[in-house]
Protein backbone atom coordinates (compact mmCIF):
# COMPACT_ATOMS: atom_id res chain seq x y z
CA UNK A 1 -55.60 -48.58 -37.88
CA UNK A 2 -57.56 -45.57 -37.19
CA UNK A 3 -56.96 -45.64 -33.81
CA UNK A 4 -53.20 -45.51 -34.42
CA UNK A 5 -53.86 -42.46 -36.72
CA UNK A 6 -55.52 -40.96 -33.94
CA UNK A 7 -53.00 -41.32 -31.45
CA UNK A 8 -50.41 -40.36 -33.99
CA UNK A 9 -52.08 -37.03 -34.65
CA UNK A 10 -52.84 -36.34 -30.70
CA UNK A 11 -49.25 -36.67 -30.19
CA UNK A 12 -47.94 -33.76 -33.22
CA UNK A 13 -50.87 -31.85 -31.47
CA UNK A 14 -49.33 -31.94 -28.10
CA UNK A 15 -45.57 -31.95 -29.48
CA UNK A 16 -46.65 -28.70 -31.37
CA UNK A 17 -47.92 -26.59 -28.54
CA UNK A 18 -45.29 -27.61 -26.50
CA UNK A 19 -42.67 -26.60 -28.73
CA UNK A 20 -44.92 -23.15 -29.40
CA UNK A 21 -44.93 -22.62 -26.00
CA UNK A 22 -41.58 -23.34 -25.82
CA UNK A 23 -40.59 -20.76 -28.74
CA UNK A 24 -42.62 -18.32 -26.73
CA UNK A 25 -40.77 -18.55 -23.68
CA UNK A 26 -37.74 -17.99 -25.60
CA UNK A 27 -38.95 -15.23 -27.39
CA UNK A 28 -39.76 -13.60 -24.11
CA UNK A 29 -36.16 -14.15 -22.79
CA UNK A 30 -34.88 -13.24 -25.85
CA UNK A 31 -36.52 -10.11 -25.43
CA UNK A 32 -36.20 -9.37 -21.81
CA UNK A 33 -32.63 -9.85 -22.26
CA UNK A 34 -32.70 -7.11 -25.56
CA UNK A 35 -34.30 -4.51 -22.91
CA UNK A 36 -31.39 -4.98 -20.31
CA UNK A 37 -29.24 -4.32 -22.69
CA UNK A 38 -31.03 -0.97 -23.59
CA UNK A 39 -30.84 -0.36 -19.91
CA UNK A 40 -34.80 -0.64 -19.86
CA UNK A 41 -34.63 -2.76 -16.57
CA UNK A 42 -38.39 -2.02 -15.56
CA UNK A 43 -39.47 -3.18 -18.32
CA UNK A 44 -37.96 -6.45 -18.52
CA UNK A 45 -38.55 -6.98 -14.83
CA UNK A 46 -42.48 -7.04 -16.12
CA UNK A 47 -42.01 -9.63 -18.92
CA UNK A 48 -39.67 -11.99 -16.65
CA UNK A 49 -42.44 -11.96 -13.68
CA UNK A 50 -45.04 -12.93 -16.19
CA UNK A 51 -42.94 -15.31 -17.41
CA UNK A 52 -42.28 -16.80 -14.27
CA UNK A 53 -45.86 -17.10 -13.30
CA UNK A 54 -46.43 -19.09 -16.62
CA UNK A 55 -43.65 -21.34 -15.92
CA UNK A 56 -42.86 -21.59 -11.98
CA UNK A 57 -39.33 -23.20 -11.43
CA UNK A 58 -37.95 -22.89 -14.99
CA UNK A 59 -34.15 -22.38 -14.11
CA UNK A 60 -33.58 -19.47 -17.36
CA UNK A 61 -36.14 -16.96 -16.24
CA UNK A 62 -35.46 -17.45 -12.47
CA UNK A 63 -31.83 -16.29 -13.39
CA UNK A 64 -32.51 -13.65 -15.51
CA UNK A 65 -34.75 -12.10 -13.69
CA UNK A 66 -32.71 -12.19 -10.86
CA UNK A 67 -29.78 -10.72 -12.70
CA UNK A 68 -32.48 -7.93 -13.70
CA UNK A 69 -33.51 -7.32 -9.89
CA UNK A 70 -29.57 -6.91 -9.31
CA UNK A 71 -29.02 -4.27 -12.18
CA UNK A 72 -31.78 -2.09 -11.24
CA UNK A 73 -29.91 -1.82 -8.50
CA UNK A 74 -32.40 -2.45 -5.94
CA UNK A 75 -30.71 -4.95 -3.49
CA UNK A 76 -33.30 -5.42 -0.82
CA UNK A 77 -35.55 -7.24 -3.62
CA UNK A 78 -32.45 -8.81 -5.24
CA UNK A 79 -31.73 -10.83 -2.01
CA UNK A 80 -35.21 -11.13 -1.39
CA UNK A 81 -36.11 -12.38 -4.52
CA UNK A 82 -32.74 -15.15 -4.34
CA UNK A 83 -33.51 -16.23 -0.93
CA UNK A 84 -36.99 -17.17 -1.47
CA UNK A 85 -35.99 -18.79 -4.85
CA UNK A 86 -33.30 -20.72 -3.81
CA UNK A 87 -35.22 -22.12 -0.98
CA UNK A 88 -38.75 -23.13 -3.10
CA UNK A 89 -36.54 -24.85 -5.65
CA UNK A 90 -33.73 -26.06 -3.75
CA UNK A 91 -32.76 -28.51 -6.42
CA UNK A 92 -31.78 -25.49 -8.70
CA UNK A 93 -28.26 -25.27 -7.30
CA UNK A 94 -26.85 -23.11 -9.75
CA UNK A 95 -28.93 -20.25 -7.78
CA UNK A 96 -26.06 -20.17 -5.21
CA UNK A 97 -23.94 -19.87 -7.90
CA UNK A 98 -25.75 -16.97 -9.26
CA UNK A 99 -26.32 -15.38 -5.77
CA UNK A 100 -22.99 -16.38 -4.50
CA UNK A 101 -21.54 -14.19 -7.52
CA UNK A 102 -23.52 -11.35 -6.38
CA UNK A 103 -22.71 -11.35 -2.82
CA UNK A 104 -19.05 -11.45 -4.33
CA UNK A 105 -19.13 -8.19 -6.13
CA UNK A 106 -21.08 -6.26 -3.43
CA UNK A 107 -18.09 -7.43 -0.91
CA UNK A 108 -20.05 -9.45 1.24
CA UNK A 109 -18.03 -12.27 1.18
CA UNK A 110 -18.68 -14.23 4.56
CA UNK A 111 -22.47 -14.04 2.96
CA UNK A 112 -20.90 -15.51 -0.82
CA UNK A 113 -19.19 -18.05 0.61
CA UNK A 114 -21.90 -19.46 1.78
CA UNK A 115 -23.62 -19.86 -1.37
CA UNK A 116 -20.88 -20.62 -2.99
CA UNK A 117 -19.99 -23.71 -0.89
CA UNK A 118 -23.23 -24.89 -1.21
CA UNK A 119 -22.71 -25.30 -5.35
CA UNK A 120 -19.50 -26.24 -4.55
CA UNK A 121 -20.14 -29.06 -3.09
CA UNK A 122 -22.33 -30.32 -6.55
CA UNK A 123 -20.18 -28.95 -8.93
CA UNK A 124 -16.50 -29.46 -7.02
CA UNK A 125 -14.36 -28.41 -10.45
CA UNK A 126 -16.53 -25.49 -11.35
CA UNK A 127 -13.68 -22.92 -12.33
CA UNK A 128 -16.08 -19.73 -11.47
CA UNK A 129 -16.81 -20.95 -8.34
CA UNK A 130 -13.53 -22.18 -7.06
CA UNK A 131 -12.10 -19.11 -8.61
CA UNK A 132 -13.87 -16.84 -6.27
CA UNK A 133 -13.85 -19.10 -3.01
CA UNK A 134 -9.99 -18.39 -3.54
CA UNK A 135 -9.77 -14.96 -3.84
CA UNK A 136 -12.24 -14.75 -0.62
CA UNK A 137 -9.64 -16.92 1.26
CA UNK A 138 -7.23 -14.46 0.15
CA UNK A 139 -9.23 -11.25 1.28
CA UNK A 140 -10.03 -12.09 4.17
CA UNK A 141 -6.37 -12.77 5.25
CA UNK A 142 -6.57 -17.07 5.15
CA UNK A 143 -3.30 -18.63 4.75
CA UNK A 144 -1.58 -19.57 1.80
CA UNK A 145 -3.40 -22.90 1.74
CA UNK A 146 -6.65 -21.40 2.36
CA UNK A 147 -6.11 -20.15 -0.86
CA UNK A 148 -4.13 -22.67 -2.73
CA UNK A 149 -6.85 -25.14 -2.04
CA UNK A 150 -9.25 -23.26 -4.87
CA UNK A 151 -6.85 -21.80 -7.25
CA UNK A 152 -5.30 -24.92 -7.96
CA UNK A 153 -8.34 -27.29 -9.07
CA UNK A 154 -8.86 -24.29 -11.81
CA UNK A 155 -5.33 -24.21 -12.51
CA UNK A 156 -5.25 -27.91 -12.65
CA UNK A 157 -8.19 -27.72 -14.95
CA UNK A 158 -7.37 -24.63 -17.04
CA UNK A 159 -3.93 -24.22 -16.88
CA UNK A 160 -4.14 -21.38 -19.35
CA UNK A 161 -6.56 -19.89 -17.18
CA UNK A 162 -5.03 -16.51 -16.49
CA UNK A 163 -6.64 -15.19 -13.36
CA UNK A 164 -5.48 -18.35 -11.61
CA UNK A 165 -2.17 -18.29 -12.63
CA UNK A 166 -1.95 -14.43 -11.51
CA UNK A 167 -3.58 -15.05 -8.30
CA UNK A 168 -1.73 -18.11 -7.21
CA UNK A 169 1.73 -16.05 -7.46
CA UNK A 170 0.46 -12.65 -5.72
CA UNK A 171 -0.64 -15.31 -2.96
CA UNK A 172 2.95 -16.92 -2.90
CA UNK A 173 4.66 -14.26 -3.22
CA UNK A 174 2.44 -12.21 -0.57
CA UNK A 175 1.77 -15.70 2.10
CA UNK A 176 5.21 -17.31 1.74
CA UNK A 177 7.85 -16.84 4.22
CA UNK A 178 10.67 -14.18 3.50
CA UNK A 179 14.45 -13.46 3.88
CA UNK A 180 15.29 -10.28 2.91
CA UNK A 181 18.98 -9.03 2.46
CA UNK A 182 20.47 -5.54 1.80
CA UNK A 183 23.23 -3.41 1.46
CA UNK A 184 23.84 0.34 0.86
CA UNK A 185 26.74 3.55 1.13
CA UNK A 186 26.00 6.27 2.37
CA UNK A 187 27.70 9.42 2.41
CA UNK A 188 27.37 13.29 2.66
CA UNK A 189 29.07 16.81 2.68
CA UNK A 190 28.91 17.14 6.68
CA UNK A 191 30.82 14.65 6.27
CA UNK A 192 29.34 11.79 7.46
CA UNK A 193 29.89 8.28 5.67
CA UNK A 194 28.45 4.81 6.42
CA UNK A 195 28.13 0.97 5.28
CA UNK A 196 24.84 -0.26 6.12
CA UNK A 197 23.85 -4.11 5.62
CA UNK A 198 20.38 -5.70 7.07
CA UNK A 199 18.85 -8.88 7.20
CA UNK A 200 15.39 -9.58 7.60
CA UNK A 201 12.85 -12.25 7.91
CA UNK A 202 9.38 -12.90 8.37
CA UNK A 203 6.08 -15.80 7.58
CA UNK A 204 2.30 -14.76 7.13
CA UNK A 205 0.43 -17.12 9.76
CA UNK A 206 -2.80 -15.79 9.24
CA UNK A 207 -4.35 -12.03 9.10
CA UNK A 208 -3.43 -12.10 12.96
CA UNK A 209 -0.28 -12.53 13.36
CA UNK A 210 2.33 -11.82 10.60
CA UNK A 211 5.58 -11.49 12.67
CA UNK A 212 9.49 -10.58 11.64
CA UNK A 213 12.51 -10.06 12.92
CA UNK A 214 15.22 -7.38 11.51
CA UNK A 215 19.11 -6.86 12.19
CA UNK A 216 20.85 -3.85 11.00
CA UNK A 217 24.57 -3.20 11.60
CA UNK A 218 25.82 0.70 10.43
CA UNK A 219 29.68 1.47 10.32
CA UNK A 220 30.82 4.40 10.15
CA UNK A 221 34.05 6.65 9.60
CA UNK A 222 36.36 6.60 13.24
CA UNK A 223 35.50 2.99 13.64
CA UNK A 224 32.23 3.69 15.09
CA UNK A 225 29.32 0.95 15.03
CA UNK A 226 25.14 0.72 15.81
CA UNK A 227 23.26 -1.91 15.87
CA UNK A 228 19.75 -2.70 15.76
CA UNK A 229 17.52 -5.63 16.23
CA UNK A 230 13.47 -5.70 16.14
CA UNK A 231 10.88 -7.51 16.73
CA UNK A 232 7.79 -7.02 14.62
CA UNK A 233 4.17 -7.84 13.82
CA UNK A 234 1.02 -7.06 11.99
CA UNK A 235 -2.36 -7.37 12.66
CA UNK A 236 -5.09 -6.86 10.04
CA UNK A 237 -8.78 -6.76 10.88
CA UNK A 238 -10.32 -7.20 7.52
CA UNK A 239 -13.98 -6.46 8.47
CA UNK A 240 -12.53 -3.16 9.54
CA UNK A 241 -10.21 -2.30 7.07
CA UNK A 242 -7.49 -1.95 9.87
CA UNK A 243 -4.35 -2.54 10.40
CA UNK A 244 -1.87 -2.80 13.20
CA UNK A 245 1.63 -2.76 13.05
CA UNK A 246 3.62 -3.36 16.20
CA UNK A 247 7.91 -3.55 16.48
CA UNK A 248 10.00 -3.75 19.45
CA UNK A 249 13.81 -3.95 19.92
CA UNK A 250 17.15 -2.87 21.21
CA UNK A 251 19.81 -0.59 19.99
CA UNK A 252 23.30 -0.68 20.85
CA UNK A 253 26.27 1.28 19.57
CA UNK A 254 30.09 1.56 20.18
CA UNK A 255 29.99 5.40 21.38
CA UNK A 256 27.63 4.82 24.65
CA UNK A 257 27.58 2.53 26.70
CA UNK A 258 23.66 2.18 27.76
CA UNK A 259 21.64 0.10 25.08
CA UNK A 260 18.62 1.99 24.75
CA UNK A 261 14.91 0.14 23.74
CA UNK A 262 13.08 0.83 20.64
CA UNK A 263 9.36 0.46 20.14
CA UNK A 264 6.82 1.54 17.28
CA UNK A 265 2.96 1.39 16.97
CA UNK A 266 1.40 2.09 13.68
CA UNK A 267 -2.54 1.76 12.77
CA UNK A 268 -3.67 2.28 9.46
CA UNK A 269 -7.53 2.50 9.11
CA UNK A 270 -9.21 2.27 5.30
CA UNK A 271 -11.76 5.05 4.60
CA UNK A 272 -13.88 5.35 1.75
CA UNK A 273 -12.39 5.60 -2.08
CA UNK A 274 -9.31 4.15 -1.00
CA UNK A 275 -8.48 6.97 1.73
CA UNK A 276 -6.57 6.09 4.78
CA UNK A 277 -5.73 7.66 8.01
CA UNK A 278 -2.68 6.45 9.82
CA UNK A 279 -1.37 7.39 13.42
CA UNK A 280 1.84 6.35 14.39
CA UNK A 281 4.05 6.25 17.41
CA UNK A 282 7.89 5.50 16.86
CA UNK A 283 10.86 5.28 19.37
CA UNK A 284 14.21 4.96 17.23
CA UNK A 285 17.74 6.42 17.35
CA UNK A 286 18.83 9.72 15.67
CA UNK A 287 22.19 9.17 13.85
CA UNK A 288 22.04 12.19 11.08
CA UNK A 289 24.54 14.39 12.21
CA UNK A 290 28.09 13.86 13.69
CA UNK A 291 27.48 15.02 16.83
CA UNK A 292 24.40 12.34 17.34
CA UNK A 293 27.83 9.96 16.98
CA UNK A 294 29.01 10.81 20.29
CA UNK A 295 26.50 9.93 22.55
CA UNK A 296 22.71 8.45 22.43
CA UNK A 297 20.30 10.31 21.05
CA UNK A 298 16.91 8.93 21.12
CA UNK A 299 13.82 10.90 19.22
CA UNK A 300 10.14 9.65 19.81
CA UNK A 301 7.70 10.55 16.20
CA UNK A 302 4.44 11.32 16.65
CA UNK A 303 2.65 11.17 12.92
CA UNK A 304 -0.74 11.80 11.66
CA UNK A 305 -1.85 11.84 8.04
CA UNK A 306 -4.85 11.49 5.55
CA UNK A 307 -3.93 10.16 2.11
CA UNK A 308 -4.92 8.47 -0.90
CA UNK A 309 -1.87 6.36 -2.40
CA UNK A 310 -3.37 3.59 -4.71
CA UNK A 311 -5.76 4.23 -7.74
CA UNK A 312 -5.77 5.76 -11.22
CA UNK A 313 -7.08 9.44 -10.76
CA UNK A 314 -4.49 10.83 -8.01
CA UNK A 315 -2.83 10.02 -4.97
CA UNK A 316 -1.67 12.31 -2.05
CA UNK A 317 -1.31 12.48 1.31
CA UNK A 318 -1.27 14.91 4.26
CA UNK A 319 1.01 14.74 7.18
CA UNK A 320 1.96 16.08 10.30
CA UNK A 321 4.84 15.19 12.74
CA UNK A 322 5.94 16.11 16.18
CA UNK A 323 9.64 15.22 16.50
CA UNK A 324 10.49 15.15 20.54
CA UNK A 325 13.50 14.81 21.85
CA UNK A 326 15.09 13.86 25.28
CA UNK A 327 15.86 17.22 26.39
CA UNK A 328 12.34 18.17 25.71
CA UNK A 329 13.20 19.92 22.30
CA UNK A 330 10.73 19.40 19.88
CA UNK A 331 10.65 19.96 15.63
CA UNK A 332 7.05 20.14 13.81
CA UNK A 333 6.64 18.83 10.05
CA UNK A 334 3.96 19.58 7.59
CA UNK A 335 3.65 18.28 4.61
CA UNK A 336 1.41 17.66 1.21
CA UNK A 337 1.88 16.01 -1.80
CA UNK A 338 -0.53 14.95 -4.75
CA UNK A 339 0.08 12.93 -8.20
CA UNK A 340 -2.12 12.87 -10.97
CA UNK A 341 -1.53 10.50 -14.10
CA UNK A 342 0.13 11.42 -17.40
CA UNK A 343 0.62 8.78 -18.95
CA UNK A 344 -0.66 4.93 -18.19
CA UNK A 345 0.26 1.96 -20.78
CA UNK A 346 0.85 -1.52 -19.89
CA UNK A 347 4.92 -0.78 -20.23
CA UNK A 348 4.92 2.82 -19.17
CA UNK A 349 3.35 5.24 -16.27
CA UNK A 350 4.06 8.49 -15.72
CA UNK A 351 2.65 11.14 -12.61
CA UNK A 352 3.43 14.89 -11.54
CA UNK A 353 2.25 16.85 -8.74
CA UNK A 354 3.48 19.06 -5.95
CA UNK A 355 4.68 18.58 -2.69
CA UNK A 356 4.44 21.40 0.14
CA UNK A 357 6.61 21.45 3.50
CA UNK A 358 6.68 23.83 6.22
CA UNK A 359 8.90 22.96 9.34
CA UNK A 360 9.83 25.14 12.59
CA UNK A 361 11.79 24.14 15.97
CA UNK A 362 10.95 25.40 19.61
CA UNK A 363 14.43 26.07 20.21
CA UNK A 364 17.70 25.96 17.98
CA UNK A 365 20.56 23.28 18.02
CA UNK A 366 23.34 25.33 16.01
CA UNK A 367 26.24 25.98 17.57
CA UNK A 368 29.91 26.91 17.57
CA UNK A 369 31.89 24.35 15.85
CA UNK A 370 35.10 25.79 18.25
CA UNK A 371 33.16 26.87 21.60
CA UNK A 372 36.55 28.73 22.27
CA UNK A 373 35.79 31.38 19.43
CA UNK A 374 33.19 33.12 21.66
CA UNK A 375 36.33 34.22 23.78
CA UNK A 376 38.20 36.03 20.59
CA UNK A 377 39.12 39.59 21.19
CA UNK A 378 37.32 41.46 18.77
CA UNK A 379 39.11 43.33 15.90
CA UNK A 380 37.97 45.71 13.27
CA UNK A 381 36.80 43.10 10.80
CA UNK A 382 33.30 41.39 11.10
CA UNK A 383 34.53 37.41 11.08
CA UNK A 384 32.16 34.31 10.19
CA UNK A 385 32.48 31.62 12.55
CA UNK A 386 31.79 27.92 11.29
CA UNK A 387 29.08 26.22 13.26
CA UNK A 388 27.01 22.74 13.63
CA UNK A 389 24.08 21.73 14.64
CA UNK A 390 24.25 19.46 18.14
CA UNK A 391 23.01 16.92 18.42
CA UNK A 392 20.38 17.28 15.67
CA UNK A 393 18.87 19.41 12.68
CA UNK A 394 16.79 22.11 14.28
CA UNK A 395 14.49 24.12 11.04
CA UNK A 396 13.69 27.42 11.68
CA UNK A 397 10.59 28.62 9.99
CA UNK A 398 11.17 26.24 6.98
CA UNK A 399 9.07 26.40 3.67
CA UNK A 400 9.13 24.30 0.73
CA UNK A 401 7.37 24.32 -2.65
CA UNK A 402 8.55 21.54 -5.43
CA UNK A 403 7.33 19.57 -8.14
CA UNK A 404 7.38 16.13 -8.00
CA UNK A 405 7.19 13.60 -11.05
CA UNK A 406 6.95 9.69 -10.85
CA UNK A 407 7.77 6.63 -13.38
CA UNK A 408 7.49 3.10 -13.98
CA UNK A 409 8.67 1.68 -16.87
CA UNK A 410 8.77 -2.19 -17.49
CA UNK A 411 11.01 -3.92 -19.54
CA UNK A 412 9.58 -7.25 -20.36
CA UNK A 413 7.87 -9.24 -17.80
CA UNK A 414 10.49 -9.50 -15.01
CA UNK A 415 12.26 -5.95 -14.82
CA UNK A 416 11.27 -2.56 -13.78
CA UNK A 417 12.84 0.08 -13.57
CA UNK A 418 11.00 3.29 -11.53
CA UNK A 419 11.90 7.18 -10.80
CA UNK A 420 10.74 9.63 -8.33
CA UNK A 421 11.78 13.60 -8.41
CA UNK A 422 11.36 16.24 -6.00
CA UNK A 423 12.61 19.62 -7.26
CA UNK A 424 11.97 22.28 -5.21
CA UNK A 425 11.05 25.51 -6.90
CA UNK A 426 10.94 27.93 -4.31
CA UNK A 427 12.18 27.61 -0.47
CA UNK A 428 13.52 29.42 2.10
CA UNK A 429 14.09 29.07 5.86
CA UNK A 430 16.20 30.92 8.55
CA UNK A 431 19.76 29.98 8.15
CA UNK A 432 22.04 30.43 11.18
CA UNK A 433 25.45 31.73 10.94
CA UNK A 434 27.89 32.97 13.99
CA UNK A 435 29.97 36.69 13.60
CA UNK A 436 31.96 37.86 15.82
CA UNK A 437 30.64 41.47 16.79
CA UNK A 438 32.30 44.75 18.31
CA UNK A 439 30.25 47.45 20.73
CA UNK A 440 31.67 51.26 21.60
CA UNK A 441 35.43 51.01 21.13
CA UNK A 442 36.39 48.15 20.31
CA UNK A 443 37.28 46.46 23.57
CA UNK A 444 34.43 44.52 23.63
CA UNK A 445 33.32 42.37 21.55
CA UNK A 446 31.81 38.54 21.22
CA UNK A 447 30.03 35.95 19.06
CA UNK A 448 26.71 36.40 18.16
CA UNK A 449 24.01 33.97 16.15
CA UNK A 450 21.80 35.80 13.55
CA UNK A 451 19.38 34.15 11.13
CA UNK A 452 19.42 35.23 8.17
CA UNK A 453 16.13 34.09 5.80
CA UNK A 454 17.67 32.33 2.82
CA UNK A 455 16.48 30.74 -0.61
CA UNK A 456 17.76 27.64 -1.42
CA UNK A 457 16.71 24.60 -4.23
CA UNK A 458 16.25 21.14 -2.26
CA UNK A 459 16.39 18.27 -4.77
CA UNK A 460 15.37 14.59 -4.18
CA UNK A 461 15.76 11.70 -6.60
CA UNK A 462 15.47 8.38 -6.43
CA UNK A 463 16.31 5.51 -9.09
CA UNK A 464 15.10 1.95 -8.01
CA UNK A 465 16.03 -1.28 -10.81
CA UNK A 466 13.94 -4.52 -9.65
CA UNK A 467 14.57 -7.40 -11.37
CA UNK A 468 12.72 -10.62 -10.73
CA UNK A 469 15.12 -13.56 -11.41
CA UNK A 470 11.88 -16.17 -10.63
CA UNK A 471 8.99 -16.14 -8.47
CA UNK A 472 10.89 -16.93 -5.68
CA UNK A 473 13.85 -14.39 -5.98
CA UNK A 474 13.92 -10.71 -6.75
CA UNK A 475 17.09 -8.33 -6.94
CA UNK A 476 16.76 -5.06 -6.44
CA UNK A 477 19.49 -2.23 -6.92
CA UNK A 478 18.79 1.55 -5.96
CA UNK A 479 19.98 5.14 -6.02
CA UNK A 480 19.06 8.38 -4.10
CA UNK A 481 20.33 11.77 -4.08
CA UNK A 482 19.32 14.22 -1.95
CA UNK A 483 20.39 17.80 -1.41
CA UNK A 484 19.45 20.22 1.15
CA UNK A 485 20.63 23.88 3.05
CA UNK A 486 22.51 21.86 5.27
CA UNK A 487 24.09 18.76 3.33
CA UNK A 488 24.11 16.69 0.35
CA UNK A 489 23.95 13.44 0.24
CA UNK A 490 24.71 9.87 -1.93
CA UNK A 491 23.10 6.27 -1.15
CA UNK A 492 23.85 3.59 -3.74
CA UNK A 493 22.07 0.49 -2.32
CA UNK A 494 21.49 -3.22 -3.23
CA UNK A 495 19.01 -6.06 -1.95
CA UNK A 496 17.80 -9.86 -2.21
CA UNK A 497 14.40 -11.57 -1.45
CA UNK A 498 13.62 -14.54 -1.53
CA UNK A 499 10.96 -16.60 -0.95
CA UNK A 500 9.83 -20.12 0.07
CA UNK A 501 7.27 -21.72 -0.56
CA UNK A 502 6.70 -25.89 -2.27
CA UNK A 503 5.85 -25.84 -5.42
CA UNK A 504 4.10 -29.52 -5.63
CA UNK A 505 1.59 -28.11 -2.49
């Protein structure tokens, strides 16, 4: 009987100091936890190494104190400190977890996967984990599967779960194959009209190759017709932060007989905070004034430009372009432009900002509308002779200053409806005219070109209406004015997408 007593009080003994030293550990966690909150990450580090050293391999203070190596910020001893802990204890597999989450949000993510496989692979349904592994698929330019295969054991889990559920249609929508139709008026003061209507297609195949394939068919007044067909594909090297976008194709039209080529190269390279620099090549037609409708006029774009277009603080761009033409003729374009945010709800955002543009030719296109008026006898009256320019829009010494002002407004979840503005506030350029001139008597006389440097208020504005009929089908209906010195102009525009993609997969 006594010896039972004895045994019975060795045992509270030992159950008490365990559960003392148990309380003590917690205490400790409890307060290296209170410090990281106070931002006192020193501090904690101290208590969590002690801790550790009075109880190697417990699983709570190996994670905190990792989490505390990772908010003070020093990396080297974060990854240090994982890499040696994951491999002494490798039984402790929700140290991937924990290291494959910080890999994650420095954007190592060949690194996180890694880890994160690794838990995977014990905990297969874990919604963190799978979570992650998709969006890394998706980064990295997998295919839609890649993807799919992650999102969809937490969506089959959580079906509330509201990151999946976002993710899993920005990958459908973004990874699914395409058909895109459209059809727009046009029509300005020259007067030049047209009907335009385009088809195009394309399928993401992986971050490599991403091709497409557009048709365009323009009529216009006199029974005239072009047509254009392209080839195209893009090219993204994610570890880069480059992209490549490639197009080649024919154009043919009912005024000329030779079917010229068209080609395009365009690389986009990411910069730091969201910058990007862009260079691009283009071949295409020229069809913006009615001469360029009576014979083929081909212009070759060479474009640089700097910009920042995504992100809450501002966006802007710079940009320069050297317009050449076939007969050598050349126009140069400058141009910058910069939003900054008004107004930013979930429903509502509104920008302004300013746009500058400065434009000059090395020689003029304008020319007598009647070449036969540069015979006319002269008379006593100065006379204004109507010209055009032929075969395209030559600026002289063209400067722009305008304000600009942006809008998105959403109406429920599956319409929006946006606005862009471009008011100029003060421009001028040289402005050709033709008068018919007299010298000494009178019985000589002729036609003679004089700029003249003229103010004028450019105006741009665009309406655009999308409305998203399902995931799989969007409408979208559009409106732009735009007025210049030498024309104004209305498009009134409509298109469909549609994508494909299984549902059950």
């Amino acid at each position: 009987m006594r010896r039972e007593i004895i045994l019975f009080l060795i045992f509270l003994f030992i159950n008490q100091l365990a559960f003392s030293q148990s309380q003590g550990l917690y205490d400790s966690l409890g307060t290296a936890r209170q410090l990281m909150n106070e931002k006192k990450i020193s501090e904690a580090i101290m208590i969590l190494r002690s801790c550790e050293k009075s109880y190697p391999g417990n699983v709570h203070v190996i994670r905190l104190r990792g989490q505390a190596l990772y908010w003070s910020k020093d990396f080297e001893a974060t990854h240090s400190y994982f890499k040696a802990s994951i491999e002494r204890y490798p039984n402790l597999q929700v140290l991937n977890l924990d290291y494959g989450r910080i890999l994650f949000e420095l954007n190592q993510l060949n690194d996180a996967k890694l880890y994160l496989l690794k838990y995977l692979k014990q905990e297969p349904e874990d919604a963190e984990c799978n979570l992650m592994l998709g969006k890394i698929a998706y980064w990295q330019g997998k295919s839609q599967e890649s993807s799919l295969k992650y999102l969809n054991v937490v969506h089959k889990n959580y079906p509330t779960n509201q990151q999946a559920i976002d993710l899993i249609k920005e990958v459908r929508q973004n990874r699914s194959p395409y058909l895109k139709i459209g059809l727009s008026k046009y029509s300005d003061s020259q007067p030049l009209e047209s009907i335009q209507t385009s088809i195009e297609s394309g399928f993401y195949q992986s971050a490599w190759l991403q091709p497409g394939v557009q048709f365009q068919n323009r009529s216009f007044d006199g029974n005239l017709n072009a047509r254009l067909l392209e080839f195209t594909n893009k090219t993204a090297f994610i570890k880069s932060k480059t992209e490549v976008l490639m197009r080649v194709g024919v154009f043919q039209n009912s005024w000329a007989t030779k079917a010229p080529y068209t080609a395009g190269v365009e690389i986009r390279q990411k910069i730091l905070n969201d910058f990007e620099i862009t260079g691009n090549i283009d071949l295409s037609p020229y069809m913006y004034t009615l001469k360029s409708l009576t014979r083929n006029v081909m212009q070759t774009n060479y474009t640089a430009s700097l910009g920042r277009e995504t992100g809450d603080k501002f966006k802007g761009k710079v940009t320069f372009r050297h317009q050449l033409f076939e007969d050598k003729n050349y126009v140069q374009w400058f141009s910058i432009w910069t939003l900054f945010p008004i107004l930013r709800t979930s429903a509502l955002k509104f920008e302004i900002g300013y746009a500058f543009l400065a434009a000059w030719s090395k020689e003029n296109r304008f020319v007598l509308e009647n070449p036969e008026a540069a015979n006319t006898s002269p008379t006593s009256q100065i006379n204004r002779y109507p010209g055009v320019y032929d075969p395209y829009f030559t600026p002289e010494n063209q400067i722009g200053n305008s304000l600009l002002a942006k809008g998105d407004l959403k109406l429920g979840s599956s319409i929006t409806i946006s606005f862009n503005a471009n008011v100029g506030v003060y421009s001028k350029i040289d402005y050709p005219e033709f008068f018919q001139y007299q010298t000494g008597n009178s019985q000589q006389g002729g036609v003679e070109k004089i700029f003249t440097n003229t103010k004028y208020t450019p105006l741009d504005l665009k309406s655009t209406i999308n409305w998203r009929l399902s995931q799989k089908i969007l409408l979208s209906a559009e409106y732009i004015y735009f007025k210049t010195i030498w024309y104004d102009s209305h498009t009134l525009g409509a298109g469909l997408k549609m994508n494909f993609w299984n549902d059950k997969r």
